[in-house]
C-alpha atoms as a PDB file:
ATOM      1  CA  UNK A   1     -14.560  66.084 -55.511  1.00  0.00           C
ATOM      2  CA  UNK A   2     -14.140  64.499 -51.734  1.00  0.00           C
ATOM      3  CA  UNK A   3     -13.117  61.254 -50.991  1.00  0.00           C
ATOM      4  CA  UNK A   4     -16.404  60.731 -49.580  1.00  0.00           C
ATOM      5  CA  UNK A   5     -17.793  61.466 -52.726  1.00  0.00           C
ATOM      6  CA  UNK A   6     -15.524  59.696 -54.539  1.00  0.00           C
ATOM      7  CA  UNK A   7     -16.151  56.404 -52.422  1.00  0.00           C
ATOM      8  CA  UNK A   8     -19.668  55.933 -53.813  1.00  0.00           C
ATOM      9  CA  UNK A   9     -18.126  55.885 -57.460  1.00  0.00           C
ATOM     10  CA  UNK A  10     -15.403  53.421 -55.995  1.00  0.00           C
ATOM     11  CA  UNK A  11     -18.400  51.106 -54.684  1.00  0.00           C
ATOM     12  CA  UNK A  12     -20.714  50.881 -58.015  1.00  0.00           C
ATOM     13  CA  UNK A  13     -17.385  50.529 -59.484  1.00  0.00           C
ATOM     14  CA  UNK A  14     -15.919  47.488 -57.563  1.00  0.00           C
ATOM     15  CA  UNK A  15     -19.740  46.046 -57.658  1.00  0.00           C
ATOM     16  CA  UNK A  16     -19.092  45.933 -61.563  1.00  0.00           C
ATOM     17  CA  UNK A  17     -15.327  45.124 -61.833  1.00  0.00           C
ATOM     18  CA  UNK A  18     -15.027  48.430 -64.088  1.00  0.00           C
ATOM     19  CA  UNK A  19     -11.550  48.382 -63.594  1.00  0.00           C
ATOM     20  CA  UNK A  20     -11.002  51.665 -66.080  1.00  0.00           C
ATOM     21  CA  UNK A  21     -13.859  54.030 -63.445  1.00  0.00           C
ATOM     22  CA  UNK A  22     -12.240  52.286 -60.502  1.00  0.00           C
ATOM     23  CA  UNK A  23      -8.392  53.349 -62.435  1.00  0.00           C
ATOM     24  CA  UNK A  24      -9.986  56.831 -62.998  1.00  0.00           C
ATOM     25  CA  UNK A  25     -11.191  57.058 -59.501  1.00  0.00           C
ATOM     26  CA  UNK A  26      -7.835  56.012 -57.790  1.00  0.00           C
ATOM     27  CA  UNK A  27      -5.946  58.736 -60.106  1.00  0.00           C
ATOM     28  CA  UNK A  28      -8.323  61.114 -59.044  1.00  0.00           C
ATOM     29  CA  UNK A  29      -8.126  60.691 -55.488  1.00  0.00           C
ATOM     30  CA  UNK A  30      -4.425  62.354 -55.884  1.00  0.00           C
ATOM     31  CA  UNK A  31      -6.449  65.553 -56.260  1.00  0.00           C
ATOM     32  CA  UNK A  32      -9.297  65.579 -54.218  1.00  0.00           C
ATOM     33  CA  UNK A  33     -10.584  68.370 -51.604  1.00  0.00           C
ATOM     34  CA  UNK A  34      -9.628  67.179 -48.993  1.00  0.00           C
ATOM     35  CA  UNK A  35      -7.003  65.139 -49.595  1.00  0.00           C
ATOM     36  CA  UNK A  36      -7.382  61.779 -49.798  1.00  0.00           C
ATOM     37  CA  UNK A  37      -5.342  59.722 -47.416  1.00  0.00           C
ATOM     38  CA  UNK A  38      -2.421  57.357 -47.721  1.00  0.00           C
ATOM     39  CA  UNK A  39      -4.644  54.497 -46.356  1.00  0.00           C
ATOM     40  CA  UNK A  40      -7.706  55.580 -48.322  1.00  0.00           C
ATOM     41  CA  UNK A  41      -5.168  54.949 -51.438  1.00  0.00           C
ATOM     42  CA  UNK A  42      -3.744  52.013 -50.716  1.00  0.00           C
ATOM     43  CA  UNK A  43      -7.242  50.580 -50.179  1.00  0.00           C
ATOM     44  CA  UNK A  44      -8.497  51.744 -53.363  1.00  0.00           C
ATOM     45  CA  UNK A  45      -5.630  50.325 -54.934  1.00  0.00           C
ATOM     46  CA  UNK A  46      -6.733  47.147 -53.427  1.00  0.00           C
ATOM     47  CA  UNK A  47     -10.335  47.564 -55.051  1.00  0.00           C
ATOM     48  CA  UNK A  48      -8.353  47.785 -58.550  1.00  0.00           C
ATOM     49  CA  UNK A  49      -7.036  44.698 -57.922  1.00  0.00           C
ATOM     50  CA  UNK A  50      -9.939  42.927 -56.893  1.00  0.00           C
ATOM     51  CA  UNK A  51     -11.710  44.317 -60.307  1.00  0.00           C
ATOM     52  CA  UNK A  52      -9.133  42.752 -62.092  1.00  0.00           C
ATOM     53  CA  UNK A  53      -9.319  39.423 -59.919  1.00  0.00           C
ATOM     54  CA  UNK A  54     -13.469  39.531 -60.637  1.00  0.00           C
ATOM     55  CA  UNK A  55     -13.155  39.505 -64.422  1.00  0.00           C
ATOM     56  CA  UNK A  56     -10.179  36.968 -64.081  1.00  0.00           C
ATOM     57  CA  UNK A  57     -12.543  34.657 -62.649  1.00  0.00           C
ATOM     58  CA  UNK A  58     -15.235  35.679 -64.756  1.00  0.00           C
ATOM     59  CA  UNK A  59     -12.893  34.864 -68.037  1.00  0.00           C
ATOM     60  CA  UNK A  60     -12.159  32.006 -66.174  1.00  0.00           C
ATOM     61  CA  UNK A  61     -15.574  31.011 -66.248  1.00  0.00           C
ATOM     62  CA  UNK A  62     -16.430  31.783 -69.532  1.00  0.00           C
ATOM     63  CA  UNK A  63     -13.199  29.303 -70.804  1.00  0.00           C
ATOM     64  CA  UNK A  64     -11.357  32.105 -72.139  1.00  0.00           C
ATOM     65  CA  UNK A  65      -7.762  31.696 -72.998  1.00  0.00           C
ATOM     66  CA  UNK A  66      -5.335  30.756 -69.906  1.00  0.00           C
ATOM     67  CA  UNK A  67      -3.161  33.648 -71.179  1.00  0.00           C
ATOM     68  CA  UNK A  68      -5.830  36.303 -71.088  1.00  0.00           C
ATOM     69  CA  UNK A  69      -6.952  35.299 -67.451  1.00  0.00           C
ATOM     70  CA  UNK A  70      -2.576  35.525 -66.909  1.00  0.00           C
ATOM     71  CA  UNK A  71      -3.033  38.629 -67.936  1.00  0.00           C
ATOM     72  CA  UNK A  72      -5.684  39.825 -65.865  1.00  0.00           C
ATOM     73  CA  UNK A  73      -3.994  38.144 -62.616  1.00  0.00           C
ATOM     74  CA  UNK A  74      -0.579  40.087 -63.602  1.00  0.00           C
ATOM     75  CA  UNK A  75      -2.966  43.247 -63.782  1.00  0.00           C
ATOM     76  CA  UNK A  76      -4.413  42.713 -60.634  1.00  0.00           C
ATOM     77  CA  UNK A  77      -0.924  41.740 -58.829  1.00  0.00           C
ATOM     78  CA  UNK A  78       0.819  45.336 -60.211  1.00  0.00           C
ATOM     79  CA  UNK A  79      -1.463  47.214 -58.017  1.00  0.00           C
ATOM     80  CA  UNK A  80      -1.965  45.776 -54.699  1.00  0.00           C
ATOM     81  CA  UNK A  81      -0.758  41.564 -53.134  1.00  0.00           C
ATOM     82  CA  UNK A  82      -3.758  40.712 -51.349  1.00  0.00           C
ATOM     83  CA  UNK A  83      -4.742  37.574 -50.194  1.00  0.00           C
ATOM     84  CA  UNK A  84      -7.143  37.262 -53.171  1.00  0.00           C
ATOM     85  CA  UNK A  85      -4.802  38.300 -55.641  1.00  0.00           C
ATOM     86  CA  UNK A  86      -2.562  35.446 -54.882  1.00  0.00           C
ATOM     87  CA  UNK A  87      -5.406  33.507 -53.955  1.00  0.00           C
ATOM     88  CA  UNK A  88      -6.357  33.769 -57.725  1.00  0.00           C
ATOM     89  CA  UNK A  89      -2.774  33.118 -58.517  1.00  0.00           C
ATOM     90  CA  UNK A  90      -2.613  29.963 -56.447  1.00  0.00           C
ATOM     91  CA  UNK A  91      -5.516  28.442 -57.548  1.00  0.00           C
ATOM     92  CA  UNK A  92      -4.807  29.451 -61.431  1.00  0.00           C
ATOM     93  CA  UNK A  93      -1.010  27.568 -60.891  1.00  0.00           C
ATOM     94  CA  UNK A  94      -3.126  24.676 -59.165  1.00  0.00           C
ATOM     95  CA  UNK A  95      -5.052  24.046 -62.317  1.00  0.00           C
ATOM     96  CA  UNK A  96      -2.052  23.867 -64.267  1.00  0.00           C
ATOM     97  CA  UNK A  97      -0.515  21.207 -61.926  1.00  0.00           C
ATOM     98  CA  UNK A  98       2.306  24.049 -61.450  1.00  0.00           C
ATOM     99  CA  UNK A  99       2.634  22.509 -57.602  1.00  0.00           C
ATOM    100  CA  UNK A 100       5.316  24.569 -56.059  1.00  0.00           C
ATOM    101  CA  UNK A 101       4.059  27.951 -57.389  1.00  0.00           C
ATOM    102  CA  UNK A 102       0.398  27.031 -56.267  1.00  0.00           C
ATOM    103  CA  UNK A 103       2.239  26.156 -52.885  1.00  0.00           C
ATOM    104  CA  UNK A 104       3.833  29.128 -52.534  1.00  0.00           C
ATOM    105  CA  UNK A 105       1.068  31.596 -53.687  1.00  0.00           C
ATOM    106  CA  UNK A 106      -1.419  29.744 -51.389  1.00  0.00           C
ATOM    107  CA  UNK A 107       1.056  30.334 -48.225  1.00  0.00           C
ATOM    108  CA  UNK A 108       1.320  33.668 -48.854  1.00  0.00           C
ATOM    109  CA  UNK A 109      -2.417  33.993 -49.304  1.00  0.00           C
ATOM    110  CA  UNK A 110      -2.312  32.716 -45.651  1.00  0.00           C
ATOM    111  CA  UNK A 111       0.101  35.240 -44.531  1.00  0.00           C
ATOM    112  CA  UNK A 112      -1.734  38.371 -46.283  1.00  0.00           C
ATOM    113  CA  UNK A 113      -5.348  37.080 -44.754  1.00  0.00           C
ATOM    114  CA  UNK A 114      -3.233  36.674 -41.031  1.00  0.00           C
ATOM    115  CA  UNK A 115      -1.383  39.907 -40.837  1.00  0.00           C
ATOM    116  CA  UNK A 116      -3.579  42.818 -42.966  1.00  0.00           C
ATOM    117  CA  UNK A 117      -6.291  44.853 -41.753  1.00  0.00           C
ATOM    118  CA  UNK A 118      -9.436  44.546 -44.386  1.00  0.00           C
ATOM    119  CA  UNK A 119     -10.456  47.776 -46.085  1.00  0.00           C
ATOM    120  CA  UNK A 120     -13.566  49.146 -45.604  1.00  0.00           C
ATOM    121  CA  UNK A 121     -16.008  46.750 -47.050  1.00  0.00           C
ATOM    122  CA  UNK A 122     -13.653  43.671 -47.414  1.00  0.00           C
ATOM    123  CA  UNK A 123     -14.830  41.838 -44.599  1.00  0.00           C
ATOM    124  CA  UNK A 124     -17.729  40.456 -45.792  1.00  0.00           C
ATOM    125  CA  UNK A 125     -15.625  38.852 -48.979  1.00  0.00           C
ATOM    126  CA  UNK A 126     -13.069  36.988 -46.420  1.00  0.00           C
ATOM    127  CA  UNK A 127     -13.226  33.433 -46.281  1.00  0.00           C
ATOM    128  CA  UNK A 128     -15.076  31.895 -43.550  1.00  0.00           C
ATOM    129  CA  UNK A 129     -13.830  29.008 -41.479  1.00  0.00           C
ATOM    130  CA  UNK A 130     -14.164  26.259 -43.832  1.00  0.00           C
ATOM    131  CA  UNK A 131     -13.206  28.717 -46.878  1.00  0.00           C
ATOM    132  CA  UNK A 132      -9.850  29.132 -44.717  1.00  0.00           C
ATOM    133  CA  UNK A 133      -9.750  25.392 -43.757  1.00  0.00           C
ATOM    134  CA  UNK A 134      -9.809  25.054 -47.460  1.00  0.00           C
ATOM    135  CA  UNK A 135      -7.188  27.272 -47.946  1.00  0.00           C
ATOM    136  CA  UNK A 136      -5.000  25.519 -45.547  1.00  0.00           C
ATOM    137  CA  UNK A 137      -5.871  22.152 -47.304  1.00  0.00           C
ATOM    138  CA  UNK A 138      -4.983  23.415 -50.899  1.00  0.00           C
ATOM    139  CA  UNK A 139      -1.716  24.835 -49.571  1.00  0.00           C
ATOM    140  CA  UNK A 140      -0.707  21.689 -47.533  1.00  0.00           C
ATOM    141  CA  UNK A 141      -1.903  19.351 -50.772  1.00  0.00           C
ATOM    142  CA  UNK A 142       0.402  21.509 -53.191  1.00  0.00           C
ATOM    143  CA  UNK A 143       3.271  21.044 -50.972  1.00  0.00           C
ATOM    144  CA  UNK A 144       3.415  17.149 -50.954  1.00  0.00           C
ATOM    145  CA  UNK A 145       2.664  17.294 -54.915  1.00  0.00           C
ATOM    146  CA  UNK A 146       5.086  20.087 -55.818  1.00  0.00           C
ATOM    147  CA  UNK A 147       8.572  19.020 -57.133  1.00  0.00           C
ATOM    148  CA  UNK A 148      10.836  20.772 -54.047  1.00  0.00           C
ATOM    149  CA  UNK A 149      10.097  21.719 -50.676  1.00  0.00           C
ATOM    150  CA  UNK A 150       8.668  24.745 -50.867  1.00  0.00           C
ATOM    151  CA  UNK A 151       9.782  26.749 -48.239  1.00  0.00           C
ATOM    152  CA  UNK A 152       6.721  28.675 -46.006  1.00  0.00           C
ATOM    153  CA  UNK A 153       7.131  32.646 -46.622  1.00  0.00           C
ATOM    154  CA  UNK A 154       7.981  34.669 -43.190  1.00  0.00           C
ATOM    155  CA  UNK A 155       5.315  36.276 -41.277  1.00  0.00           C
ATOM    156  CA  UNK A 156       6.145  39.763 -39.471  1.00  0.00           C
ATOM    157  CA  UNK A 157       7.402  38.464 -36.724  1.00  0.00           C
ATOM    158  CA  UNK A 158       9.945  36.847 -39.032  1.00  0.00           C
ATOM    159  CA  UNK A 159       8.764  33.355 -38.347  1.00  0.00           C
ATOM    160  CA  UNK A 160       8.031  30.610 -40.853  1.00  0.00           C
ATOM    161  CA  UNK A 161       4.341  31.439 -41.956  1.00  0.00           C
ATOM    162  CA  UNK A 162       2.006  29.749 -44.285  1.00  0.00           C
ATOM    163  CA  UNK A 163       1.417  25.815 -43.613  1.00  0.00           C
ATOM    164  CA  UNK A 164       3.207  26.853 -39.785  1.00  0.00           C
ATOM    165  CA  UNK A 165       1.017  29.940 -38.970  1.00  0.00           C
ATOM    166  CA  UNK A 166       0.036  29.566 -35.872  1.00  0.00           C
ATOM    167  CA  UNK A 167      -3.879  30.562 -37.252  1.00  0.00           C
ATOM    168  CA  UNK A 168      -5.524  32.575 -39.448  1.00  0.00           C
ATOM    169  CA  UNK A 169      -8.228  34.574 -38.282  1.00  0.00           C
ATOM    170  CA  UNK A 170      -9.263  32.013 -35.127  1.00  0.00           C
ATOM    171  CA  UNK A 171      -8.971  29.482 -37.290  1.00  0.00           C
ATOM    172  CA  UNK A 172      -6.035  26.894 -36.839  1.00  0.00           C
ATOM    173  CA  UNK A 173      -5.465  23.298 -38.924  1.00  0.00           C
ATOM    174  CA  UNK A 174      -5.887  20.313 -36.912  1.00  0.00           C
ATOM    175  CA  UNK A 175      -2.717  18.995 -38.255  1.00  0.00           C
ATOM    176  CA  UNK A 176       0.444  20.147 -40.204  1.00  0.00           C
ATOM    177  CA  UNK A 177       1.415  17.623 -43.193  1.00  0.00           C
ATOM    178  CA  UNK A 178       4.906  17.867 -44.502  1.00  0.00           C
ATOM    179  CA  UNK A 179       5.900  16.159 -47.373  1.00  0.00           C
ATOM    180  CA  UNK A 180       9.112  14.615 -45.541  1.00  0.00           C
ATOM    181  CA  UNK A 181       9.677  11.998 -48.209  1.00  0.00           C
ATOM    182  CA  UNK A 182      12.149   9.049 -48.386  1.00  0.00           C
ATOM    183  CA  UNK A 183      13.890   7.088 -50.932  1.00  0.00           C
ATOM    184  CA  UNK A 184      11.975   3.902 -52.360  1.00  0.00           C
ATOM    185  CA  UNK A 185      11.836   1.472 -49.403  1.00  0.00           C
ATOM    186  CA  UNK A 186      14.171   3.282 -46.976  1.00  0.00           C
ATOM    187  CA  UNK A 187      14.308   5.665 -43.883  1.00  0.00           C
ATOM    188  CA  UNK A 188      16.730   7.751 -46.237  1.00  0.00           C
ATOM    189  CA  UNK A 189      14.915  11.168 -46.746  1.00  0.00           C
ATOM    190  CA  UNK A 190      15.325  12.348 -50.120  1.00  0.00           C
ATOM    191  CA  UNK A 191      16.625  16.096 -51.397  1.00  0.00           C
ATOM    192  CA  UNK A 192      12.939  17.650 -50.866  1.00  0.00           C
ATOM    193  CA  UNK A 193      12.270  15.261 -48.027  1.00  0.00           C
ATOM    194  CA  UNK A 194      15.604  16.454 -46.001  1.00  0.00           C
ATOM    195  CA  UNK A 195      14.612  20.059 -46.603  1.00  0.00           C
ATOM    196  CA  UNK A 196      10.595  19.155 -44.849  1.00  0.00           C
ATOM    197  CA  UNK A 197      12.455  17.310 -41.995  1.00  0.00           C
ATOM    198  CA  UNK A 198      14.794  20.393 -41.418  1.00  0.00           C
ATOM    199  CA  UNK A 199      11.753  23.209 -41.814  1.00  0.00           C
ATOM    200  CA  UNK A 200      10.333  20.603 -39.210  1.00  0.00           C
ATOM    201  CA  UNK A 201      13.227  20.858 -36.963  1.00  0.00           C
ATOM    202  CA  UNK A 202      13.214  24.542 -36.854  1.00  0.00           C
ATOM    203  CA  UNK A 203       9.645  25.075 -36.226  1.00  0.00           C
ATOM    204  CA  UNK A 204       9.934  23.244 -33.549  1.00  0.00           C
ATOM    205  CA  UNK A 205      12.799  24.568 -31.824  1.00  0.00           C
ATOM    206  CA  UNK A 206      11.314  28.503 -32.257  1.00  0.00           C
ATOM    207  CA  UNK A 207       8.158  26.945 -30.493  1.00  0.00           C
ATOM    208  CA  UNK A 208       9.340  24.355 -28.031  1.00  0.00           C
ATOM    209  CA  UNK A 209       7.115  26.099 -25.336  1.00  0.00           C
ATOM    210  CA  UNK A 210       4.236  25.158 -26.935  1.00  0.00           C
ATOM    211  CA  UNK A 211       5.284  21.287 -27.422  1.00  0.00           C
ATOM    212  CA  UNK A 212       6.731  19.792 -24.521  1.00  0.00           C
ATOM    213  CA  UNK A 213       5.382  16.609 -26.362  1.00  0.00           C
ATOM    214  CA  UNK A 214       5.932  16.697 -30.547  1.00  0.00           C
ATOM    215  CA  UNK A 215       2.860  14.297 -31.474  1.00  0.00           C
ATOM    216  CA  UNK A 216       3.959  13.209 -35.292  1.00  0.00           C
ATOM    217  CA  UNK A 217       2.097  10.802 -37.484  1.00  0.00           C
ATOM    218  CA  UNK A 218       3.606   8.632 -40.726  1.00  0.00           C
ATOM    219  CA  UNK A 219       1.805   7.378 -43.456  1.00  0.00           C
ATOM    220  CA  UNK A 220       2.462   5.809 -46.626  1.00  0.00           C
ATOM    221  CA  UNK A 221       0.787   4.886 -49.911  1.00  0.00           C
ATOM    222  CA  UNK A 222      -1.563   2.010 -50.560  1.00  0.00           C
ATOM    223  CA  UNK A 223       0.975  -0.183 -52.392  1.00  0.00           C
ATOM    224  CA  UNK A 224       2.739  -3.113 -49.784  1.00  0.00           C
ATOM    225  CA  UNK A 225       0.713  -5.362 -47.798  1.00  0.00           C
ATOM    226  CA  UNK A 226      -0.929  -3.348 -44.559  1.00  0.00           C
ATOM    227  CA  UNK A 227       1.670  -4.578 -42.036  1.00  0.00           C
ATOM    228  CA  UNK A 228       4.393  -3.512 -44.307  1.00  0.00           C
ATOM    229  CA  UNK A 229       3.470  -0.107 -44.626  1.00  0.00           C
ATOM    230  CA  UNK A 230       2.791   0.356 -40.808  1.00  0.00           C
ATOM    231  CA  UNK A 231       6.287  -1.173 -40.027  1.00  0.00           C
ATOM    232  CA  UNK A 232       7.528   0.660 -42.474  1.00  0.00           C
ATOM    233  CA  UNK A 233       6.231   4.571 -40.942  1.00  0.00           C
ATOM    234  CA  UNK A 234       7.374   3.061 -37.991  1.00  0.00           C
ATOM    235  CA  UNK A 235      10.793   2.934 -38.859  1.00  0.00           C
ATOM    236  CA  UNK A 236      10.391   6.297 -41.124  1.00  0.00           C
ATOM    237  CA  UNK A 237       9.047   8.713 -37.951  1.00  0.00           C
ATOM    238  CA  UNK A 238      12.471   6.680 -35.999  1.00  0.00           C
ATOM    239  CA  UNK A 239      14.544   8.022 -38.215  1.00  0.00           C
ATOM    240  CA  UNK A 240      13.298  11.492 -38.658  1.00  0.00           C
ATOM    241  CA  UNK A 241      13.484  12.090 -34.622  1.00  0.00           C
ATOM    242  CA  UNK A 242      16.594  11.168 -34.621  1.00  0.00           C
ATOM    243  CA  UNK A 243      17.368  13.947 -36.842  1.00  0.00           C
ATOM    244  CA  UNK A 244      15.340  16.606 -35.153  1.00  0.00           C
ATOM    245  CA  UNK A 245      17.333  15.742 -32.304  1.00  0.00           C
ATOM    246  CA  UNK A 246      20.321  16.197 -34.130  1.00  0.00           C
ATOM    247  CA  UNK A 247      19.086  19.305 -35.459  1.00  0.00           C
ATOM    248  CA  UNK A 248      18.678  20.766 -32.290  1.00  0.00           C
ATOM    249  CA  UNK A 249      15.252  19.969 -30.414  1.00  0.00           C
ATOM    250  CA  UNK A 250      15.850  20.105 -26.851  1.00  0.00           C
ATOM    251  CA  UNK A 251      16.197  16.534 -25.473  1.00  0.00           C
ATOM    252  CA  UNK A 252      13.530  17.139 -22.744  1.00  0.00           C
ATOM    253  CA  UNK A 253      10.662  17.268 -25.543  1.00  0.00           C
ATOM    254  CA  UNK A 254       9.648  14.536 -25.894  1.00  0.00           C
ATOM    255  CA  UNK A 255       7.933  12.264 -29.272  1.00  0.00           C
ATOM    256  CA  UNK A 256       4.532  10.487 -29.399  1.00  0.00           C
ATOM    257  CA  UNK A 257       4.731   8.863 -32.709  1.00  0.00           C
ATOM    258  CA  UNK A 258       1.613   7.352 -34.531  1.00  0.00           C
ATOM    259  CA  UNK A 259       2.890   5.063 -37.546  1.00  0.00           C
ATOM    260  CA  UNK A 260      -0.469   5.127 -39.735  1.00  0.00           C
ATOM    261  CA  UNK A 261       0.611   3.364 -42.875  1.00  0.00           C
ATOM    262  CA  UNK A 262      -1.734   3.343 -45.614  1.00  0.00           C
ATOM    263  CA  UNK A 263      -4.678   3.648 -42.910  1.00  0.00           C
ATOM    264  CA  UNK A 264      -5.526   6.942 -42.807  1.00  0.00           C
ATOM    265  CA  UNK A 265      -5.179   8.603 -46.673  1.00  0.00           C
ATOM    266  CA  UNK A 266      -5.681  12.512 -46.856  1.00  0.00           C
ATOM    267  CA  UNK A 267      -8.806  13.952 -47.757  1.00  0.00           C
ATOM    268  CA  UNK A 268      -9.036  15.338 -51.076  1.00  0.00           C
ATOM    269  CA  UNK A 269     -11.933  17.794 -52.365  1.00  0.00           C
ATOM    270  CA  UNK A 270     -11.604  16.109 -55.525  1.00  0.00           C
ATOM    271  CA  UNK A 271      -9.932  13.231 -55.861  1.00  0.00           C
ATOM    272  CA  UNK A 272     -10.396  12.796 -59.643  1.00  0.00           C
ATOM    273  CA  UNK A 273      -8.475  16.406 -60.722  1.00  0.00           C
ATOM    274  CA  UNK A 274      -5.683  13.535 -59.496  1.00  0.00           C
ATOM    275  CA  UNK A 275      -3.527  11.077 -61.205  1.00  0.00           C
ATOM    276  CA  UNK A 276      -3.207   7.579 -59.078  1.00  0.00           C
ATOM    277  CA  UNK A 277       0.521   8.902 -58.472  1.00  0.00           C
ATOM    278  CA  UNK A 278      -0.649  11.860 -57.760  1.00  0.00           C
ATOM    279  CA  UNK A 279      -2.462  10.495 -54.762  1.00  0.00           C
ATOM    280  CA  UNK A 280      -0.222   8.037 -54.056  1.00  0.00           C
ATOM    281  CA  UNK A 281       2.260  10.932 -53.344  1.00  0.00           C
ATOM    282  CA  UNK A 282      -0.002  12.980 -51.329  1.00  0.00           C
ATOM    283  CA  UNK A 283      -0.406   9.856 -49.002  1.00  0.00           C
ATOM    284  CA  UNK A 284       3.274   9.751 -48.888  1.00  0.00           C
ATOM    285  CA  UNK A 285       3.510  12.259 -46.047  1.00  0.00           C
ATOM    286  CA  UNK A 286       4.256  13.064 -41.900  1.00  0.00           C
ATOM    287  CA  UNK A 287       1.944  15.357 -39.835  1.00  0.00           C
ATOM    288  CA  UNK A 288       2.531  17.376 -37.041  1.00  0.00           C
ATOM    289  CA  UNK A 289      -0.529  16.902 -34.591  1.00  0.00           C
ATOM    290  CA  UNK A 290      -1.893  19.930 -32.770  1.00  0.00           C
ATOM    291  CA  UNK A 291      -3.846  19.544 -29.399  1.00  0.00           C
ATOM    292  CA  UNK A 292      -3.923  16.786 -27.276  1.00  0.00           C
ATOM    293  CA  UNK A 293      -6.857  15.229 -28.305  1.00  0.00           C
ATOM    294  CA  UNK A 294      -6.911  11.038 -28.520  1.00  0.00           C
ATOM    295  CA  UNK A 295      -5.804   9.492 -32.298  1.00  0.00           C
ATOM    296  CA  UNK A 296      -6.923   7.074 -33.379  1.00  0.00           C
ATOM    297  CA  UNK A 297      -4.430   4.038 -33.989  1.00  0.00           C
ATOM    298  CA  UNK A 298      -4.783   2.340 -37.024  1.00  0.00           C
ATOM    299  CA  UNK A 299      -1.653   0.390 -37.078  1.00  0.00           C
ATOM    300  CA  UNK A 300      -1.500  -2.458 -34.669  1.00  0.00           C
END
């Protein structure tokens, strides 16, 4: 049979997840008149994958056992890593509370969704704006929880990608939040927190065109009296320009730092999938600003 013919089966099969038709189908393709196309196989592979990703979810669903969705994700990823696959994979780790693999498999989501051309018929499953906004959210919210910096994966052009793409698709995050943490009470960063500040440092040095002014805003957890905590990510966003500029950032860029304290916590789609620590850690963070539009000051 043709590949055109063949595409028909592929689409009632995808519609279904029948991930055996849709295995029989790509296996077939290898011998079809005419033949079938590298691209026309590496997108079918990619319909394989999202089979496997459908009934995933679908087990997921139905409270099946965590290891028989595993399985079905580790399916999926042997044939093609799209953005849903580790999509699936992030969110499945995020469940768990396994931070720094959620992190990781949510950045990379980012890059796959960024760089790949969609298959025919895979533009109409692509996130919109506030699925990708969401996306960006998860991925920045599994950073500050997970136990080490988690470094964002390259893009292409061999920049950092993930959490520091540029955008996605149009669609860009109105701030970056880093999870440049400090010992208890101090402007001393700690391991993870020295590796955020220097991930910092770099991204801005590849893109000092783009900030002649570095807008950065601190913030801190509830606990401490109000004034505390705004003197305190004061003192915190002092020390860590002092080590960008030691790390390299030109000294004609400039800083416009907004201590926040406990004023301005991060939003959370669900705050109760959250310990109180949990939280308290996620407040615990520094953001890159992007555009120049006013912030508001909340610590006086």
């Amino acid at each position: 049979r043709s590949c055109e013919v063949i595409s028909a089966d592929v689409t009632a099969a995808s519609a279904a997840a029948d991930t055996r038709t849709l295995i029989g189908l790509y296996k077939e393709s290898a011998d079809a008149e005419p033949a079938c196309s590298d691209r026309y196989r590496i997108c079918l592979g990619r319909a394989v994958a999202h089979g496997f990703i459908d009934r995933a979810y679908r087990a997921y669903d139905e409270q099946r056992p965590s290891t028989e969705i595993e399985a079905l994700l580790v399916e999926a990823n042997g044939w093609s890593q799209t953005w849903k696959v580790l999509l699936a994979f992030a969110e499945f780790a995020d469940e768990q509370k396994r931070y720094d693999d959620a992190a990781r498999y949510y950045q990379a989501a980012l890059n796959d969704l960024a760089d790949n051309i969609p298959c025919a018929g895979e533009e109409a499953g692509i996130p919109d704006e506030r699925g990708l906004r969401g996306i960006f959210e998860r991925a920045t919210v599994a950073g500050l929880l997970a136990k080490d910096f988690v470094e964002p994966p390259k893009d292409r052009s061999n920049d950092p990608g993930g959490i520091f793409l540029p955008s996605v698709r149009g669609i860009a995050p109105a701030e970056r939040s880093l999870p440049v943490e400090f010992e208890y009470d101090s402007t001393a960063f700690t391991p993870k927190g020295f590796k955020a500040a220097e991930a910092l440092a770099d991204y801005i040095v590849r893109n000092k065109e783009k900030y002649p002014v570095v807008r950065l805003s601190g913030h801190t957890d509830e606990r401490g009296s109000a004034g505390y905590n705004c003197g305190l990510s004061q003192a915190r966003l002092g020390a860590i320009v002092d080590y960008l500029y030691q790390q390299g950032v030109p000294a004609e860029i400039a800083f416009e730092l907004v201590p926040q304290g406990e004023h301005h916590p991060i939003g959370l789609d669900d705050p109760t999938r959250y310990s109180p620590e949990e939280i308290h850690q996620v407040n615990r963070r520094v953001a890159l600003i992007e555009g120049h539009a006013p912030i508001e000051r909340l610590c006086r």
